[in-house]
Protein backbone atom coordinates (compact mmCIF):
# COMPACT_ATOMS: atom_id res chain seq x y z
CA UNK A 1 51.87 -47.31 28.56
CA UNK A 2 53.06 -46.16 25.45
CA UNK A 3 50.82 -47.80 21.95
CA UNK A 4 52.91 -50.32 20.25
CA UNK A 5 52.78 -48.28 16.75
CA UNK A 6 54.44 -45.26 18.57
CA UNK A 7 56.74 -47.08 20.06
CA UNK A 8 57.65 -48.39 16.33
CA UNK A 9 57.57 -45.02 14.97
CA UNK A 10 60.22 -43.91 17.80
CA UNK A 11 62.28 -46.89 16.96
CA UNK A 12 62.71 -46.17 13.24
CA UNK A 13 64.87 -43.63 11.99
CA UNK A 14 66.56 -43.24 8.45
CA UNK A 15 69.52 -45.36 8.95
CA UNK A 16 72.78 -44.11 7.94
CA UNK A 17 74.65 -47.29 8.09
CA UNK A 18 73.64 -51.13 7.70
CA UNK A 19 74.96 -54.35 8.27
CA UNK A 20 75.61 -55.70 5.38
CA UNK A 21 75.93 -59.19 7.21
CA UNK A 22 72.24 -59.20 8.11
CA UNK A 23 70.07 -60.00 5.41
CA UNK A 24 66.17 -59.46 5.59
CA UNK A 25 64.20 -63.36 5.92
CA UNK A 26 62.05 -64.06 2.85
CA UNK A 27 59.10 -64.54 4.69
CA UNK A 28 59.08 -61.17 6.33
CA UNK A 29 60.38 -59.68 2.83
CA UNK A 30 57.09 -60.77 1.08
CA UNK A 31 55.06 -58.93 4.32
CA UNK A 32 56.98 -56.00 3.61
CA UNK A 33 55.75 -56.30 -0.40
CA UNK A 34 52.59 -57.15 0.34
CA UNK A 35 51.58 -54.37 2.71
CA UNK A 36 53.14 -51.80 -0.56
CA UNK A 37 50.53 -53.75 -2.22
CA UNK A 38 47.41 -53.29 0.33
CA UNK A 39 48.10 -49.22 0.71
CA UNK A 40 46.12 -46.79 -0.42
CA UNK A 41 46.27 -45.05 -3.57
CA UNK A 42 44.08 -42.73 -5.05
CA UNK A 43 41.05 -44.55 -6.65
CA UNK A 44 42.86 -47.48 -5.76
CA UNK A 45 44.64 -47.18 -9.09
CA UNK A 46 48.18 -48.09 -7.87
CA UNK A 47 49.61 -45.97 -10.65
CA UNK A 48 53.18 -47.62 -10.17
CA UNK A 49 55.66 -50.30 -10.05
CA UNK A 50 57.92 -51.12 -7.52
CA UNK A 51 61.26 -52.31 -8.64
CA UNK A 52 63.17 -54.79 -6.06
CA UNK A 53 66.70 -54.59 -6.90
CA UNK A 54 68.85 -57.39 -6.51
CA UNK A 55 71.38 -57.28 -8.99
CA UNK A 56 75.19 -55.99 -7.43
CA UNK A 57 76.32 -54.73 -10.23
CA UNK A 58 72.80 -52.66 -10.98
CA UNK A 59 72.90 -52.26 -7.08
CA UNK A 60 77.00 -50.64 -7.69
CA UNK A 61 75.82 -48.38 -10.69
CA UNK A 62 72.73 -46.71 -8.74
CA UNK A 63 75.18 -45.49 -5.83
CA UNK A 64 77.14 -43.65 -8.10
CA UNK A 65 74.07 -41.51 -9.15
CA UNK A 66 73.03 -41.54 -5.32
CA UNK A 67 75.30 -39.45 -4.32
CA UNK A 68 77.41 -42.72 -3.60
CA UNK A 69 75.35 -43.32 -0.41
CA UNK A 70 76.55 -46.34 1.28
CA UNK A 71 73.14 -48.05 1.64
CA UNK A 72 72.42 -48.66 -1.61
CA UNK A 73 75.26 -51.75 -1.64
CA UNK A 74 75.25 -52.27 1.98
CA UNK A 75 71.56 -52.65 3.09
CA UNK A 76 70.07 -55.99 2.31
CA UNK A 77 67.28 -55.10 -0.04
CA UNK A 78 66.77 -51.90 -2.13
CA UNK A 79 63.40 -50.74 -3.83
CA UNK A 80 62.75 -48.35 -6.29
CA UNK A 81 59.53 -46.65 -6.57
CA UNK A 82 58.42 -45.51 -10.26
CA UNK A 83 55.30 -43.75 -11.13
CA UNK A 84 53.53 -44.30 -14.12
CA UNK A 85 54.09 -41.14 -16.60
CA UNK A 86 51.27 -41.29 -18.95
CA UNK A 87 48.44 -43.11 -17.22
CA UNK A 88 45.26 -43.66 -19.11
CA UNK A 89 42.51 -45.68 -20.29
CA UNK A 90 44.23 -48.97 -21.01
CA UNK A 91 45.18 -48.49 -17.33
CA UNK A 92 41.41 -47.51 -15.71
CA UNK A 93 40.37 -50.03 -18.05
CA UNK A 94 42.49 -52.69 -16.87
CA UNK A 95 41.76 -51.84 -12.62
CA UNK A 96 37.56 -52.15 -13.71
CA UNK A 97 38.45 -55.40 -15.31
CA UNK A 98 40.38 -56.56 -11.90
CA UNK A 99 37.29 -55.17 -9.64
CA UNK A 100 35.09 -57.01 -11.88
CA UNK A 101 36.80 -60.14 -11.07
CA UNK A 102 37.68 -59.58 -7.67
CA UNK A 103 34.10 -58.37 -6.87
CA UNK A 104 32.43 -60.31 -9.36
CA UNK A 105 30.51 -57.92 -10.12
CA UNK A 106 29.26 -57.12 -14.14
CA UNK A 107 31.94 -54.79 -15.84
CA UNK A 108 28.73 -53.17 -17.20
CA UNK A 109 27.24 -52.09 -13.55
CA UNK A 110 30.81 -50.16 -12.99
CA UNK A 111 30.60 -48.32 -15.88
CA UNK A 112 29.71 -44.80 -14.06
CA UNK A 113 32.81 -45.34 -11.85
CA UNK A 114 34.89 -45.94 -14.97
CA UNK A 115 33.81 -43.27 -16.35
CA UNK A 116 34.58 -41.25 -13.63
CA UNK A 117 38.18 -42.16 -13.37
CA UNK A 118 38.32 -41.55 -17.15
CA UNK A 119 37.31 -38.19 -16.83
CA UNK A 120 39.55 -37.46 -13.75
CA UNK A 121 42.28 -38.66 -15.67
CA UNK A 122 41.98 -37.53 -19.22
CA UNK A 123 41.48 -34.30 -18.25
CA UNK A 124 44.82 -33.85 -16.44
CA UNK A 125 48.00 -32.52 -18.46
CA UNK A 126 51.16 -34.70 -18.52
CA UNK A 127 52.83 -32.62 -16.14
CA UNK A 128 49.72 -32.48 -13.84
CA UNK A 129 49.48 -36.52 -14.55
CA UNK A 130 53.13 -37.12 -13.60
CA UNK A 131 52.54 -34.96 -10.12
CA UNK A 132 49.57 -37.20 -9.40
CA UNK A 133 50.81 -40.65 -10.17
CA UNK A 134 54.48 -39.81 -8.23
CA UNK A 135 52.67 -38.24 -5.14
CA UNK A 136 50.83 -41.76 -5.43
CA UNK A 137 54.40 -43.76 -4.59
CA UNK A 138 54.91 -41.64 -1.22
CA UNK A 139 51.53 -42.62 0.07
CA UNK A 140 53.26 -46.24 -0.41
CA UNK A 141 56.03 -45.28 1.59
CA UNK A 142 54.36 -44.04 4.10
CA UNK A 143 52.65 -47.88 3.98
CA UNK A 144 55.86 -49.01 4.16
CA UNK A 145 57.75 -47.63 6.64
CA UNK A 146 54.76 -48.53 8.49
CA UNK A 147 55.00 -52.09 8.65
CA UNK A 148 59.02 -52.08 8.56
CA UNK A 149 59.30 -50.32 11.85
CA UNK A 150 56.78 -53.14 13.18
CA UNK A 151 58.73 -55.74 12.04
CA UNK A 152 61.92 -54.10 13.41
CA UNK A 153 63.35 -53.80 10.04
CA UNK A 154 65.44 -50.69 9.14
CA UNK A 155 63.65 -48.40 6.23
CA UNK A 156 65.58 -45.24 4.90
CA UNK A 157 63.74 -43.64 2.10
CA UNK A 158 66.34 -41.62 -0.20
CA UNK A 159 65.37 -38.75 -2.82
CA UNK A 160 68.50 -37.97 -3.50
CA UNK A 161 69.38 -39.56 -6.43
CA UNK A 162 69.81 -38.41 -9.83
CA UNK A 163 66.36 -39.26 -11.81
CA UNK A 164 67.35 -39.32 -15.66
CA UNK A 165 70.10 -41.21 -14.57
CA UNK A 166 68.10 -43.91 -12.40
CA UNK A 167 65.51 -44.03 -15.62
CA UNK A 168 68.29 -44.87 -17.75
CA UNK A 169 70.06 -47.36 -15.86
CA UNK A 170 66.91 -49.36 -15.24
CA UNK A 171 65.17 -48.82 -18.88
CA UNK A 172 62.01 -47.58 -16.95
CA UNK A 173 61.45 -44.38 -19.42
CA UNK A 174 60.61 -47.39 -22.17
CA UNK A 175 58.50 -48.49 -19.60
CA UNK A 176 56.19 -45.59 -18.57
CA UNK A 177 57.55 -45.65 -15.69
CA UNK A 178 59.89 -42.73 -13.78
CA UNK A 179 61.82 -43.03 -10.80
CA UNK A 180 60.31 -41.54 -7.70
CA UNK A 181 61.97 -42.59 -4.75
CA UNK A 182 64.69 -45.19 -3.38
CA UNK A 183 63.84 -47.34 -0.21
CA UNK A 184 66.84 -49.36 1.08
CA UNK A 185 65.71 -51.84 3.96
CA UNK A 186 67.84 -54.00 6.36
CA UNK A 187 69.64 -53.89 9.94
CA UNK A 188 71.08 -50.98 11.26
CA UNK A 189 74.99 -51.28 12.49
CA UNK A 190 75.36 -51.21 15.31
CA UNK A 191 78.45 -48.50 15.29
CA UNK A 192 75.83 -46.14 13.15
CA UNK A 193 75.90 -43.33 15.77
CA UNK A 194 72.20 -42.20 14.29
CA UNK A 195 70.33 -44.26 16.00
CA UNK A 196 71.68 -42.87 19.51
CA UNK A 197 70.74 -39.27 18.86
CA UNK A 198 66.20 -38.41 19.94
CA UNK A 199 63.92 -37.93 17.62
CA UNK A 200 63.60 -34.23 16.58
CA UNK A 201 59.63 -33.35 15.71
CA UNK A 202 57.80 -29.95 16.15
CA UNK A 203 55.60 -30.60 19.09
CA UNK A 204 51.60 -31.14 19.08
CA UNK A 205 50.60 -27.53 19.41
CA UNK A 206 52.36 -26.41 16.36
CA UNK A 207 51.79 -29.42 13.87
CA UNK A 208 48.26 -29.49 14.32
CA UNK A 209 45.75 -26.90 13.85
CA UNK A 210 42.08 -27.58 15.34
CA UNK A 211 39.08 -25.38 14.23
């Protein structure tokens, strides 16, 4: 008997076309956030923002630098995924003060961990920062599609877009924050011929290497 999760993962696909009659329940929209909240980053630093876009007309103006894919209006939610271009202190600083609280433990008796972090990060150039923080927003996704596919909630994850374009649209350069990836989620149609066609995937002996 096949494991649940598998048969999730052979359920989901990147859906092509949605019904833009079926709109995702509240309820099972805030699971969806909060298991992008629980996933794993690196340090557990988070070094993003998810945006949840609900506005049409911000909804209409993304398509057109998304290579006018149709999901972006007609799914029922759309996310955007921005990583944090300059992290820093302020922002190691402000996670220790969170684990202090949530752990209740002394900020003083996490200082070597603190440090730590400040040293990984400091020491990384803005390009090499940007690379770290945006790889940080797929490990999300991965999260993501996760839990959609167990929920039986459509997930297609979208890098083509145009970034500078997304960044201006939303205001997130102002914010630190750059566009990563776009994530629209609802119910596939049922005329969207995609979901028909198997599940291409190199086979066990040549995606996995054992030594």
């Amino acid at each position: 008997m096949e494991h649940t999760i598998i048969e999730n993962l052979n359920w989901r696909y990147a859906t092509k076309k949605f019904d833009a009659t079926k709109k995702i329940a509240k309820a099972d929209l805030e699971i969806l956030k909060e298991a992008i909240r629980l996933s794993a980053s690196a340090y557990g630093l988070q070094p993003y923002q998810v945006i949840l876009l609900e506005d049409e007309d911000l909804r209409a103006q993304i398509k057109a630098v998304a290579w006018n894919q149709a999901q972006v209006t007609e799914a029922s939610d759309v996310l955007i995924f921005a990583n944090m271009t300059a992290i820093g202190l302020k922002e190691v600083e402000s996670y220790i003060e969170n684990m202090s609280s949530v752990r209740a433990i002394p900020a003083a008796n996490l200082k070597g961990f603190a440090d730590m972090m400040n040293n990984a990060v400091t020491t990384l150039t803005p390009e090499a920062k940007e690379v770290w923080t945006a790889k940080q927003t797929y490990i999300a996704l991965g999260t993501l599609l996760s839990a959609a596919a167990e929920l039986k909630i459509d997930a297609t994850p979208m890098e083509g877009f145009e970034m500078n374009a997304v960044n201006q649209i939303l205001n997130l350069t102002e914010k630190g924050l750059s566009a990563t990836l776009i994530v629209t989620l609802g119910y596939r149609d049922e005329n969207d011929a995609s979901q028909f066609l198997k599940k291409v995937r190199k086979p066990n002996e040549e995606l996995f290497i054992t030594l």
